[in-house]
Protein backbone atom coordinates (compact mmCIF):
# COMPACT_ATOMS: atom_id res chain seq x y z
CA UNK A 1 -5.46 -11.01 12.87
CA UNK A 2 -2.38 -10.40 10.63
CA UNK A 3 0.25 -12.77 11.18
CA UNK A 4 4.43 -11.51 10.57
CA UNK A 5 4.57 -13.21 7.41
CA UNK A 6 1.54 -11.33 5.66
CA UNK A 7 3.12 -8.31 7.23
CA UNK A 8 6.05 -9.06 5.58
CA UNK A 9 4.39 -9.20 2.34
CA UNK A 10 2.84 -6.22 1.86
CA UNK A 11 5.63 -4.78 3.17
CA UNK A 12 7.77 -6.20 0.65
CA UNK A 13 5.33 -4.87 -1.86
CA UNK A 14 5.32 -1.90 -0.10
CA UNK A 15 8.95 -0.75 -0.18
CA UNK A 16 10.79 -3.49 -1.20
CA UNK A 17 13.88 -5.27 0.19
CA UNK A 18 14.30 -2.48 3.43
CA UNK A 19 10.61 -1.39 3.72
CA UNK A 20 10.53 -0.95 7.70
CA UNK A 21 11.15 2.31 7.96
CA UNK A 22 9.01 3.22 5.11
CA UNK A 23 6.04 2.09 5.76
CA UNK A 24 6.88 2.83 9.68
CA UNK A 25 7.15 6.94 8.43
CA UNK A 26 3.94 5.96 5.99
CA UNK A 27 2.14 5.35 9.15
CA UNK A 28 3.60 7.57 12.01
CA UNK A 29 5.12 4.74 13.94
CA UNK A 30 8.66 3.61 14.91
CA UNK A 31 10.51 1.39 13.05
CA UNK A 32 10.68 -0.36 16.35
CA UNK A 33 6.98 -0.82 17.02
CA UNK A 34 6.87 -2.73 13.44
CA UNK A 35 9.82 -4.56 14.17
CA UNK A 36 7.50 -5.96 17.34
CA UNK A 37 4.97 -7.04 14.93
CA UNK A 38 7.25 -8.71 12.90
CA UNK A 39 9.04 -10.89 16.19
CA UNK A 40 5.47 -11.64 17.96
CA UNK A 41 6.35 -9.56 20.87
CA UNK A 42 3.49 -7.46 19.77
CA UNK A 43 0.21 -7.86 18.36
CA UNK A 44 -1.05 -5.75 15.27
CA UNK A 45 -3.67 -3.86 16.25
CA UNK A 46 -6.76 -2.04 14.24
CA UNK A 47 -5.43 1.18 14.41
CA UNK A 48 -2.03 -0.10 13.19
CA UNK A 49 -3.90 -2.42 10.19
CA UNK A 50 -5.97 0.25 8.94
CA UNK A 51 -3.65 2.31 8.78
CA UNK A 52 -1.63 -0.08 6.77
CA UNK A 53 -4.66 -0.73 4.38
CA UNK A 54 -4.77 3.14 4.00
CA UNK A 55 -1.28 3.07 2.61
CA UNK A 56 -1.59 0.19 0.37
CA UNK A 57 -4.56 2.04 -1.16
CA UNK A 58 -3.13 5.11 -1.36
CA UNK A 59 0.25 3.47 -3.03
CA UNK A 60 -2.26 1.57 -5.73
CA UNK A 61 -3.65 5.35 -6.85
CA UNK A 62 -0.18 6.69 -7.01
CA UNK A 63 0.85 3.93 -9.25
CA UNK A 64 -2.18 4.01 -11.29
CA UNK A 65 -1.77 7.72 -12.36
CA UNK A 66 1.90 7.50 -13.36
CA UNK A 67 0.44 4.35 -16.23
CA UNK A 68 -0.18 7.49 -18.68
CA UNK A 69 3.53 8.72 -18.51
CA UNK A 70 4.74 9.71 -21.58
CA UNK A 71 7.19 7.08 -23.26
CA UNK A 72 5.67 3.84 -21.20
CA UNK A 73 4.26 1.60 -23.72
CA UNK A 74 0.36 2.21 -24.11
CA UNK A 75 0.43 5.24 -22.04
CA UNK A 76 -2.22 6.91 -24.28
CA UNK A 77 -4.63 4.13 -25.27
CA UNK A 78 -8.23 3.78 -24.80
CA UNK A 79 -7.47 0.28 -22.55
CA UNK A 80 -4.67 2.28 -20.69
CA UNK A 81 -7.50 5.29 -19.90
CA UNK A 82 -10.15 2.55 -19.18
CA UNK A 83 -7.96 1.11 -16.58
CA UNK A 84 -6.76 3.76 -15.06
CA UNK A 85 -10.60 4.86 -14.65
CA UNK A 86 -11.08 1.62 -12.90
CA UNK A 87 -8.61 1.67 -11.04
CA UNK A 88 -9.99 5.06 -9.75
CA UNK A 89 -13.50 3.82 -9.13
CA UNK A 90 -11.78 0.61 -6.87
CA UNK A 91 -9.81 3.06 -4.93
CA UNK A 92 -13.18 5.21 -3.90
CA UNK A 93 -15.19 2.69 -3.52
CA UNK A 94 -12.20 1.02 -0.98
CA UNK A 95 -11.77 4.66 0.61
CA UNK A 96 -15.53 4.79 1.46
CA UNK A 97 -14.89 1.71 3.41
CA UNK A 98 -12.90 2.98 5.68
């Protein structure tokens, strides 16, 4: 079961410093509902958690395809394309999960 402080976390990674309402839209929930989770009035539920897993997975692809941007550092190298490959091949293989 998730506890408020991981929540917090990958929240934090999420959508940084004010990521509540964020990841609340991310999800179709209120703001409120996560702010439940967060002050034990409520408990996370499956639905709510794998939903939350779909976003983090979905934010690690978005990420991953901006690493060949023209003018970052790398962006064109064979390591840069190998990554980003893997990267791709974690992301199915944690979408098939689901």
């Amino acid at each position: 079961m998730m506890n408020p402080d991981d929540l917090r976390k990958i929240g934090r990674a999420l959508g940084g410093t004010h990521w509540q309402a964020d990841v609340a839209r991310d999800i179709s929930m209120s703001k409120s509902q996560i702010t439940r989770y967060l002050d034990t009035s409520r408990t996370p539920d499956m639905l709510f958690t794998s939903s939350l897993r779909g976003v983090m997975i979905d934010k690690i692809s978005t990420i991953a395809s901006h690493l060949t941007t023209a003018g970052l550092p790398q962006n064109k190298s064979a390591r840069t394309k190998e990554a980003l490959a893997l990267i791709k091949e974690a992301v199915k293989l944690l979408r098939q999960e689901d």
